[in-house]
C-alpha atoms as a PDB file:
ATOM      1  CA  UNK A   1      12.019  26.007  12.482  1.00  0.00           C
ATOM      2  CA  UNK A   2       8.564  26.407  13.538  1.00  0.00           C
ATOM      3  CA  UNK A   3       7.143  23.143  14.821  1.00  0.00           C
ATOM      4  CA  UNK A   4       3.536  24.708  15.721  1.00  0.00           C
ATOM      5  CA  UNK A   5       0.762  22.257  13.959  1.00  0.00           C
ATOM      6  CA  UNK A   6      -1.532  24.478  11.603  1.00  0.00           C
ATOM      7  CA  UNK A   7      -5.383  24.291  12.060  1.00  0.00           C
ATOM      8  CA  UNK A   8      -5.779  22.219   9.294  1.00  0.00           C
ATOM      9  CA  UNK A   9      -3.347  19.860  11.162  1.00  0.00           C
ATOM     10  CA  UNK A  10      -4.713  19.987  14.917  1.00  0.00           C
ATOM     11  CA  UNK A  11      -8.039  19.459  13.208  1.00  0.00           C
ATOM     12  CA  UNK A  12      -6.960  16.008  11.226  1.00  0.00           C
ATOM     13  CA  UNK A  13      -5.304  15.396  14.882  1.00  0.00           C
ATOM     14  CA  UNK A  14      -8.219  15.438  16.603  1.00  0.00           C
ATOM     15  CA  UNK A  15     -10.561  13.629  14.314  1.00  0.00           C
ATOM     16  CA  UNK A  16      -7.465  10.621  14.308  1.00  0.00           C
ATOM     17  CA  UNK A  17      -7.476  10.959  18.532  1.00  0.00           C
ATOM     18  CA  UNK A  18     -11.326  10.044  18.374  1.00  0.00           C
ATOM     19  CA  UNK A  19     -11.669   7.308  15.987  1.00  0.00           C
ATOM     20  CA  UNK A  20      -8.744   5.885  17.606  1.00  0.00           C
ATOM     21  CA  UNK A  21      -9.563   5.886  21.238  1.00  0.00           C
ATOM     22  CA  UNK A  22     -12.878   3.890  19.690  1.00  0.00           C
ATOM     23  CA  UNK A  23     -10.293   1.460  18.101  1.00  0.00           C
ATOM     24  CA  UNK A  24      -7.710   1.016  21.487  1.00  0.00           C
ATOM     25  CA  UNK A  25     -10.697  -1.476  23.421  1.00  0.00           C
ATOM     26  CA  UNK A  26     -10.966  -3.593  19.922  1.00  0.00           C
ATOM     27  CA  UNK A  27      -6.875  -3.963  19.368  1.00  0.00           C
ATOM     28  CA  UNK A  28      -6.864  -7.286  22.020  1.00  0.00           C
ATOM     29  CA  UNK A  29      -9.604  -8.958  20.080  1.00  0.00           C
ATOM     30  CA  UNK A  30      -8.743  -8.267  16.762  1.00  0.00           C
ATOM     31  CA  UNK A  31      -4.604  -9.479  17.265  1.00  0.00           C
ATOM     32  CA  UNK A  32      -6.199 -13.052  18.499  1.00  0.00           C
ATOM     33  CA  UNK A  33      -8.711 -12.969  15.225  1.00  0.00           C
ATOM     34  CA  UNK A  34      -5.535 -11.822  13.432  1.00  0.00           C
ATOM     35  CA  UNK A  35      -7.827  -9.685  11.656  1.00  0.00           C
ATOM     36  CA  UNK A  36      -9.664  -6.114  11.236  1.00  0.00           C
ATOM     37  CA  UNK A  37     -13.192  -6.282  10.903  1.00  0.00           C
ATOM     38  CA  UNK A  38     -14.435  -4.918   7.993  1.00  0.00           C
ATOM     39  CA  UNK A  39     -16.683  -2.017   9.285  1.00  0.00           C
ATOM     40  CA  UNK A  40     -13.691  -0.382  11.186  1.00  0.00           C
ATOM     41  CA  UNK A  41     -11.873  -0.412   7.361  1.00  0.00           C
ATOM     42  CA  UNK A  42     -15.332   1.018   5.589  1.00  0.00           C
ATOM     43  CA  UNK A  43     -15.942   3.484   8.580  1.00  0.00           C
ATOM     44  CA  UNK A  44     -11.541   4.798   8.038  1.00  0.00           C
ATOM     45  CA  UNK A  45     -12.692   5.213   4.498  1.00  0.00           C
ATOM     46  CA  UNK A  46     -15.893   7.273   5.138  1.00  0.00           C
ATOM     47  CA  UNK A  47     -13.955   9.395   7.761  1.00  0.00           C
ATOM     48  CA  UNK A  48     -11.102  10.155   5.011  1.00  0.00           C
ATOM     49  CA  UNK A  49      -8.250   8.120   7.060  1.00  0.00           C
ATOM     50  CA  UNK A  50      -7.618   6.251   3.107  1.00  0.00           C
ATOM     51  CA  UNK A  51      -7.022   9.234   1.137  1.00  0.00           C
ATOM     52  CA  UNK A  52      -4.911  11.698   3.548  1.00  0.00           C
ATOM     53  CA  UNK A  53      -2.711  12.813   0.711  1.00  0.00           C
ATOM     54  CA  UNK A  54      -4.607  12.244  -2.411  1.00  0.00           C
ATOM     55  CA  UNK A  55      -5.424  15.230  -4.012  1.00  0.00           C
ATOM     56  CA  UNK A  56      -8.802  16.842  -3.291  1.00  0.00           C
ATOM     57  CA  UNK A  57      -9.683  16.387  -7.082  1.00  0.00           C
ATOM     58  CA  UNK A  58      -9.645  12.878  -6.823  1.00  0.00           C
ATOM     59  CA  UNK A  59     -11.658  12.616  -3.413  1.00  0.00           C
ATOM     60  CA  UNK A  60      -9.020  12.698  -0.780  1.00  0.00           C
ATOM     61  CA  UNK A  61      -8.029  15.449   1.421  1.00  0.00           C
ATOM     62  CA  UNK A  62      -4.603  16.740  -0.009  1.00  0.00           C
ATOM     63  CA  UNK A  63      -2.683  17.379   3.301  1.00  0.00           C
ATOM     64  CA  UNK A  64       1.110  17.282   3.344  1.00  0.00           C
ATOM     65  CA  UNK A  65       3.586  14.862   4.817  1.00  0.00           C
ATOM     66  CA  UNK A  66       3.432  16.547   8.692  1.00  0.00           C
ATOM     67  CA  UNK A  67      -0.022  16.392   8.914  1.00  0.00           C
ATOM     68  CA  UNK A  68      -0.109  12.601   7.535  1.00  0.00           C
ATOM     69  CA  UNK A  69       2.390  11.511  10.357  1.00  0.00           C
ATOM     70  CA  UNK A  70       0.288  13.000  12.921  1.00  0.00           C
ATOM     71  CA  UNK A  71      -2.776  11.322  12.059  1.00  0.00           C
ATOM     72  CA  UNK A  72      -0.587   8.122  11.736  1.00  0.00           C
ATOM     73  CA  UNK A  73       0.776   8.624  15.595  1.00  0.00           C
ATOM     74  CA  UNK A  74      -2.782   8.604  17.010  1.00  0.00           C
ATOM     75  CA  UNK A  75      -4.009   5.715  15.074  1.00  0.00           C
ATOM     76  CA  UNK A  76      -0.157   3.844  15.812  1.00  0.00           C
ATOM     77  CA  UNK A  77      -0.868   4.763  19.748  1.00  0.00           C
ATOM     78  CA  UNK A  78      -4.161   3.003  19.632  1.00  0.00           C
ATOM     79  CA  UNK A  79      -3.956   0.038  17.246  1.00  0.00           C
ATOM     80  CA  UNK A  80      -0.771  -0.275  14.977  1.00  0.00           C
ATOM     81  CA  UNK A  81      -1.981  -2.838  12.750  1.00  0.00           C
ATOM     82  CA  UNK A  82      -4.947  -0.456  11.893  1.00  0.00           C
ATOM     83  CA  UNK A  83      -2.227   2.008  11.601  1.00  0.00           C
ATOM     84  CA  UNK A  84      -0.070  -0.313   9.444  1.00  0.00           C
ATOM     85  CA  UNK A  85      -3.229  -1.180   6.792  1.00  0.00           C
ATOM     86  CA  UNK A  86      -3.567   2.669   6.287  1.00  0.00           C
ATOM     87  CA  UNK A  87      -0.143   3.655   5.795  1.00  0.00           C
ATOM     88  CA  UNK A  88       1.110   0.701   3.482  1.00  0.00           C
ATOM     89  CA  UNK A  89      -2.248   2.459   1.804  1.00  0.00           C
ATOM     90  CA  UNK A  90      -1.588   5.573   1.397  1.00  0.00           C
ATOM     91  CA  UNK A  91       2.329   6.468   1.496  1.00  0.00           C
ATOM     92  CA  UNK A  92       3.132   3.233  -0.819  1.00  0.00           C
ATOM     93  CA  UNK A  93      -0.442   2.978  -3.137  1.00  0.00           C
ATOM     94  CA  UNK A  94      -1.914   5.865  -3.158  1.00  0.00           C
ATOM     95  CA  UNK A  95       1.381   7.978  -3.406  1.00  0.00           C
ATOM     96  CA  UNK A  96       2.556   5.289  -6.182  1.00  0.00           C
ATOM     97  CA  UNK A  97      -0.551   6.353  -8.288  1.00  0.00           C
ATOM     98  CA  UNK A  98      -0.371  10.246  -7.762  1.00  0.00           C
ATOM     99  CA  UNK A  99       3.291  10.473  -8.360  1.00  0.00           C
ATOM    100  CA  UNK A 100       3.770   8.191 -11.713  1.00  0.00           C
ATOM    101  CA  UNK A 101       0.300   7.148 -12.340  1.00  0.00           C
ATOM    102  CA  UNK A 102      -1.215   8.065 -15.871  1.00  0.00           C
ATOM    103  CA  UNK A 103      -4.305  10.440 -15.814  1.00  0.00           C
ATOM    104  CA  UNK A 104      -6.257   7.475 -16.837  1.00  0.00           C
ATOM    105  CA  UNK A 105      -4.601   5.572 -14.201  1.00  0.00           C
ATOM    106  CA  UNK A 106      -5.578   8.072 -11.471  1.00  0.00           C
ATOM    107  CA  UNK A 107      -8.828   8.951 -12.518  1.00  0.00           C
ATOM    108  CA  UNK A 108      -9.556   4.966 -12.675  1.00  0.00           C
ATOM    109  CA  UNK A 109      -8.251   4.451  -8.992  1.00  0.00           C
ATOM    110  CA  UNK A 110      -7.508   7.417  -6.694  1.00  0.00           C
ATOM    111  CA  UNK A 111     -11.176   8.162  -6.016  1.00  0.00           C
ATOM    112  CA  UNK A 112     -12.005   4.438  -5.232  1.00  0.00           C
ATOM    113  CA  UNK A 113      -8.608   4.220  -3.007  1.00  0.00           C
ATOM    114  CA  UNK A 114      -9.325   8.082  -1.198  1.00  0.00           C
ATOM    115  CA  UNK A 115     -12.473   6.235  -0.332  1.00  0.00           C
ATOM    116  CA  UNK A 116     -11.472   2.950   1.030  1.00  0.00           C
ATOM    117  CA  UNK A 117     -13.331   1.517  -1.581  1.00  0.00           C
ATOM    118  CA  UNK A 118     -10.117  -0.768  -2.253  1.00  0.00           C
ATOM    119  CA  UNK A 119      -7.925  -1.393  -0.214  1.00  0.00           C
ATOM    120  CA  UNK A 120      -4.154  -1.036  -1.475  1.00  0.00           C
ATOM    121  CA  UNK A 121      -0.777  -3.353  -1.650  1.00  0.00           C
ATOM    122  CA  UNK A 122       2.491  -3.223  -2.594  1.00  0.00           C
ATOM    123  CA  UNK A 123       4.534  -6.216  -3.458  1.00  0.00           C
ATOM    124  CA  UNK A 124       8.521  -6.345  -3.751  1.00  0.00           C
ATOM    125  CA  UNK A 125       9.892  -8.356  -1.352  1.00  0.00           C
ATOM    126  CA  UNK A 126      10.349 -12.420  -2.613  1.00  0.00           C
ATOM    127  CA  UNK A 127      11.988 -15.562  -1.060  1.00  0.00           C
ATOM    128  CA  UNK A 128      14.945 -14.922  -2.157  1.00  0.00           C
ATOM    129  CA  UNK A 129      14.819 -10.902  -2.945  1.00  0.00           C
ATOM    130  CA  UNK A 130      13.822  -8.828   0.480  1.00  0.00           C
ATOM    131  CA  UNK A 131      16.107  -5.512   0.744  1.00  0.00           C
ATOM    132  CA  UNK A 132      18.406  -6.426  -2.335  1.00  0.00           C
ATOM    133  CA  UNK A 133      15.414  -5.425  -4.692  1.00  0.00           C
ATOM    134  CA  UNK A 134      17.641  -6.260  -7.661  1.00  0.00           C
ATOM    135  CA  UNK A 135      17.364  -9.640  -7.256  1.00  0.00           C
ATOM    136  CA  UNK A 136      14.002 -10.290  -7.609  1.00  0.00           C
ATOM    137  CA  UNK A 137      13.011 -13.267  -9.870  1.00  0.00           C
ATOM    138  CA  UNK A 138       9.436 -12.929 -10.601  1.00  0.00           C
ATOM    139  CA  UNK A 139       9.257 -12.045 -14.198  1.00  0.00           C
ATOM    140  CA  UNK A 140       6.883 -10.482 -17.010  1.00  0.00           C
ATOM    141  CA  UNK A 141       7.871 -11.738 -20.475  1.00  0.00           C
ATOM    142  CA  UNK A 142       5.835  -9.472 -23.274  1.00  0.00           C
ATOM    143  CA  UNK A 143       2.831 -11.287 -24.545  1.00  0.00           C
ATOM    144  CA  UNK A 144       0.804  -9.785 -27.828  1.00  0.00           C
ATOM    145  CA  UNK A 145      -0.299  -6.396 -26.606  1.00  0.00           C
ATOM    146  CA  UNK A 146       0.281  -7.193 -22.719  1.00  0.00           C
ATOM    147  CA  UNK A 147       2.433  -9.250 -20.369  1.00  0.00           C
ATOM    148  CA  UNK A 148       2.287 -13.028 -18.751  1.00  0.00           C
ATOM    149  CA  UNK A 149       3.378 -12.546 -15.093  1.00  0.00           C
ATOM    150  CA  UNK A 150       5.033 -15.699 -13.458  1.00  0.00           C
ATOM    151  CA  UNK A 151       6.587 -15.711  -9.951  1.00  0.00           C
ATOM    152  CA  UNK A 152       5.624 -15.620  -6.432  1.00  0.00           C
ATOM    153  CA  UNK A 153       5.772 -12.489  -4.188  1.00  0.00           C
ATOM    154  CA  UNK A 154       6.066 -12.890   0.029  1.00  0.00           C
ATOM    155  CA  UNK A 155       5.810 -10.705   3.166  1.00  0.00           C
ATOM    156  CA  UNK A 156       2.583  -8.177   1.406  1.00  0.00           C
ATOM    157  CA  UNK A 157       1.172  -6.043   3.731  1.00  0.00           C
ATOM    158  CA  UNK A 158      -3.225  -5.922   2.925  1.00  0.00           C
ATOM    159  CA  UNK A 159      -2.616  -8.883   0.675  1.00  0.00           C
ATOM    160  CA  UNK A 160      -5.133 -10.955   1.722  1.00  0.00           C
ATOM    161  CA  UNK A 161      -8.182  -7.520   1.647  1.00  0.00           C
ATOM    162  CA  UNK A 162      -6.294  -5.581  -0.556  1.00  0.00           C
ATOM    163  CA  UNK A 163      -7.926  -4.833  -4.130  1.00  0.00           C
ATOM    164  CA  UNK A 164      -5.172  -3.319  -6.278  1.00  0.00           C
ATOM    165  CA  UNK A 165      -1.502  -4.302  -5.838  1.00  0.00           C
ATOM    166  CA  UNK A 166       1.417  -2.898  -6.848  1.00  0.00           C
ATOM    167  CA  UNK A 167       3.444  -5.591  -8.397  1.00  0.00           C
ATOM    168  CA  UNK A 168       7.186  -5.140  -8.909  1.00  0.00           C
ATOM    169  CA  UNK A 169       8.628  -7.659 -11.712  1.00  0.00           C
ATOM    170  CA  UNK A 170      11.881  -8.188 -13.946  1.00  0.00           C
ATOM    171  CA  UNK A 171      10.862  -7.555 -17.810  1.00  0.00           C
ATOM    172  CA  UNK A 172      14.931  -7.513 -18.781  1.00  0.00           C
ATOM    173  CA  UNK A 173      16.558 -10.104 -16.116  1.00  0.00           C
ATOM    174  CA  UNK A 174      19.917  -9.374 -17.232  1.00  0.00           C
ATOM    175  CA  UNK A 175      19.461  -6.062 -16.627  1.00  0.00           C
ATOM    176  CA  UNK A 176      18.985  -6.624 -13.220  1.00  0.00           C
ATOM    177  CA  UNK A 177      17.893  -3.878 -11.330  1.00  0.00           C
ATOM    178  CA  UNK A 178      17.666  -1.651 -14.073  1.00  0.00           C
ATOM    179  CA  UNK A 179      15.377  -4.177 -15.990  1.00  0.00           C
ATOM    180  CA  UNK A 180      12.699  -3.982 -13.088  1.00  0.00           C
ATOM    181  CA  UNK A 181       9.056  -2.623 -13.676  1.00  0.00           C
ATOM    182  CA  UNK A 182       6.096  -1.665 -11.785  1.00  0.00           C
ATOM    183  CA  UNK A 183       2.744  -2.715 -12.583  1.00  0.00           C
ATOM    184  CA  UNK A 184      -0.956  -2.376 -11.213  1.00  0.00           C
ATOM    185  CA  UNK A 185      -2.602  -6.069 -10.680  1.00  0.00           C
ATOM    186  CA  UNK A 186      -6.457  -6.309  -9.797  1.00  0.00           C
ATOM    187  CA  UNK A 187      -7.799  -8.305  -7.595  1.00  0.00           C
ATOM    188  CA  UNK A 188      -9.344 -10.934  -9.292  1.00  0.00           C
ATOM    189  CA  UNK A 189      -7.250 -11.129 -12.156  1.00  0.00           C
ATOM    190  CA  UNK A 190      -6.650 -14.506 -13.783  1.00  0.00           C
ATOM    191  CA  UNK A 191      -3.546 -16.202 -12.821  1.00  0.00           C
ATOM    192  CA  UNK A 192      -3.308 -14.319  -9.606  1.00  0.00           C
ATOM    193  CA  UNK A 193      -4.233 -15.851  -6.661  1.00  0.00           C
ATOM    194  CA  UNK A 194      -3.204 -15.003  -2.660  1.00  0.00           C
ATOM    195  CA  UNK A 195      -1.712 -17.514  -1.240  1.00  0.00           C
ATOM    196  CA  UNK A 196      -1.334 -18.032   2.626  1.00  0.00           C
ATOM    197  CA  UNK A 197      -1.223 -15.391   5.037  1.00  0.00           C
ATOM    198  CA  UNK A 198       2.005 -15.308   7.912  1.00  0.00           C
ATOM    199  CA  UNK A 199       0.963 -16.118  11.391  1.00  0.00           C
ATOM    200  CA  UNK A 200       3.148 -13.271  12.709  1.00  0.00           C
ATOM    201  CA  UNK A 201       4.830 -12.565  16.247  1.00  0.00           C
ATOM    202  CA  UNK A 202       3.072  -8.783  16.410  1.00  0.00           C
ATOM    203  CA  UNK A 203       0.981  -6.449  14.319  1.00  0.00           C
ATOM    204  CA  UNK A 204      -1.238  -9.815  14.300  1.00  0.00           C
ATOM    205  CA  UNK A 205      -4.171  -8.056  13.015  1.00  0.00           C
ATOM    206  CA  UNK A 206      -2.345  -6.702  10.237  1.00  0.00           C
ATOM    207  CA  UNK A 207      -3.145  -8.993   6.388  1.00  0.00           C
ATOM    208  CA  UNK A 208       0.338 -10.180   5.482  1.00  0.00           C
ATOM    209  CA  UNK A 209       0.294 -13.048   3.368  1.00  0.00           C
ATOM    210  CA  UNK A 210       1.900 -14.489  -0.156  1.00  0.00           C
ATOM    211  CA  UNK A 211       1.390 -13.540  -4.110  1.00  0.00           C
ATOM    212  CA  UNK A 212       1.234 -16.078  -6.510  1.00  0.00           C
ATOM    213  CA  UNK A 213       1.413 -15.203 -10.191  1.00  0.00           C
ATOM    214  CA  UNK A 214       0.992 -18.242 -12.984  1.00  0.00           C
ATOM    215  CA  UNK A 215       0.321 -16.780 -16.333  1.00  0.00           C
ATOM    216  CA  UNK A 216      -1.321 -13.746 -15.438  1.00  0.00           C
ATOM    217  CA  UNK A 217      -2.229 -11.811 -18.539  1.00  0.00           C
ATOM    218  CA  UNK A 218      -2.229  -7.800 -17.801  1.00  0.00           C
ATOM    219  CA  UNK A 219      -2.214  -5.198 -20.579  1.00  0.00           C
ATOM    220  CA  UNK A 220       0.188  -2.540 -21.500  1.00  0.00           C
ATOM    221  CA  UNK A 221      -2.098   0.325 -19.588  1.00  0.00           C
ATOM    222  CA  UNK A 222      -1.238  -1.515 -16.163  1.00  0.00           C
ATOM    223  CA  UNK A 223       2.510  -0.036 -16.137  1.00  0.00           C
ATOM    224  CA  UNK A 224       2.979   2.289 -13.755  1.00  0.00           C
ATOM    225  CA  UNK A 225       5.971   4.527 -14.611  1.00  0.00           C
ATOM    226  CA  UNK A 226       7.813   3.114 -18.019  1.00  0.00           C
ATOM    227  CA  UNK A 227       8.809  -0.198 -19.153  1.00  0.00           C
ATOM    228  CA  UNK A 228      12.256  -1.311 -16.823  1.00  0.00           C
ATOM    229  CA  UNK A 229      11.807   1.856 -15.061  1.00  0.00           C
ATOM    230  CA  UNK A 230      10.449   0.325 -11.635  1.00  0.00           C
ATOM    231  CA  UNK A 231      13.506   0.257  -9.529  1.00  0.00           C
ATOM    232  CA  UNK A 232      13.456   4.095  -8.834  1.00  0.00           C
ATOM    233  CA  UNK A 233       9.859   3.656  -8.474  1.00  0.00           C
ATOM    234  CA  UNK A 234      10.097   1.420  -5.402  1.00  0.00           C
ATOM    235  CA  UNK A 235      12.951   3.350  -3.877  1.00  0.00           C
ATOM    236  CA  UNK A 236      11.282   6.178  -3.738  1.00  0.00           C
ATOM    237  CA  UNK A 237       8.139   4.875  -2.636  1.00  0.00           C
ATOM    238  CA  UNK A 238       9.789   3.313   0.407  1.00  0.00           C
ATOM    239  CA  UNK A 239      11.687   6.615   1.278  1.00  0.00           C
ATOM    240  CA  UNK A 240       7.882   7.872   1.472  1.00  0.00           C
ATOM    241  CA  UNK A 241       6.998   4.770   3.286  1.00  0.00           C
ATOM    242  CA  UNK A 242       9.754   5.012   6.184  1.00  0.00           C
ATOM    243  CA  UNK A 243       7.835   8.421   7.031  1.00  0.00           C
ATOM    244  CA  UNK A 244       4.720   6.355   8.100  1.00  0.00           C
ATOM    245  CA  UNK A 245       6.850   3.556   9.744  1.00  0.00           C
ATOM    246  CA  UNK A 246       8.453   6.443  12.130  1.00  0.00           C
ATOM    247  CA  UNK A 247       4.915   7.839  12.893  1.00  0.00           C
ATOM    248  CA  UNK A 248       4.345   4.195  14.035  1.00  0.00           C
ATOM    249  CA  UNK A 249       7.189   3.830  16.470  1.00  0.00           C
ATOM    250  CA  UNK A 250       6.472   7.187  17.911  1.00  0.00           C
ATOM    251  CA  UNK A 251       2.727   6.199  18.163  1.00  0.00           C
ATOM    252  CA  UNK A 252       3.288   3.115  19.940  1.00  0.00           C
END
């Protein structure tokens, strides 16, 4: 097997190197402030860091999976939470929405994701429901033409600047994990609220807080995928996912 980087790929390498070596003097001060300043997030976006895979149509640059992880390395080396932010981003949002989203779905948030114009999330894990996905509790009962979400979600990664979330629920609870769905939850929304955020041990400057959900009303159009068919969903998405978490380790 070849293992040579293309152009395309020494060229995203590069541009990573530089940003990040302008990030590695920040990473002390922003793990005490357990947070990333703003500017550094708008200036990833302008530079393309939020959209590495989205397709070109829809604003990002389209690369493939090898030139991803090496952009992901030299942001990992310099600051992982940075590092952390983009790839909960892109290999568990912005992948979610290319790979099952509807065309209205894309068109409505791939360009404003590619951009860092919002900030993605993805939301499984609960008290009582972290790697046994099955057993999650947090539930959307059918409501007129939408759903009413109830539940509380833990452990999200961007919750607390993240603008779209990708909400895992059970719609058929004796179905268990085959009664699971995946929906997209704005920011904003009423009857979601983030809760607190985790003071953490590392990755400080990385948003993780809680999701709390209390009668919040979302339409039909925010299912991403088909009705009980979110299990597959977020097992694939975290088989994408691991891809980013091994550019991290070998980053750091």
């Amino acid at each position: 097997m070849d293992f040579e980087l293309t152009e395309t790929a020494k060229e995203v390498r590069d541009a990573a190197r530089a940003f990040a070596e302008r990030l590695k003097p920040l990473a002390g001060a922003w793990e005490e402030a357990e947070a990333i300043p703003a500017e550094f997030l708008r200036e990833g976006g302008r530079l393309g860091f939020f959209g590495l895979m989205v397709a070109e149509e829809y604003g990002g640059m389209g690369l493939d999976a090898l030139t991803y992880s090496v952009a992901m390395e030299e942001l990992a080396r310099a600051n992982a939470s940075y590092q952390g932010c983009l790839s909960i981003h892109n290999s568990l949002v912005c992948t979610a929405l290319s790979r099952f989203g509807t065309p209205e779905q894309k068109s409505l948030w791939l360009p404003r994701l590619a951009a860092g114009e919002v900030i993605g999330a993805y939301s499984l894990s609960e008290p009582g429901a972290g790697s046994d996905a099955g057993s999650i509790i947090t539930s959307a009962v059918a409501d007129g033409d939408g759903f009413s979400i109830n539940g509380q979600k833990c452990w999200v990664s961007n919750g607390g600047i993240a603008g779209l979330f990708v909400v895992f629920v059970s719609t058929s609870p004796a179905s268990a994990s085959r009664g699971i769905t995946c929906f997209l939850v704005e920011k904003g929304t009423p009857g979601f609220i983030v809760g607190r955020k985790e003071r953490k041990m590392g990755l400080r400057a990385s948003d993780t807080s809680e999701l709390n959900f209390k009668d919040c009303r979302v339409t039909r159009s925010a299912i991403l995928g088909s009705l009980n068919g979110g299990f597959k969903i977020a097992m694939s998405l975290l088989d994408g996912g691991r891809v980013g978490i091994g550019a991290q380790a070998v980053g750091i």
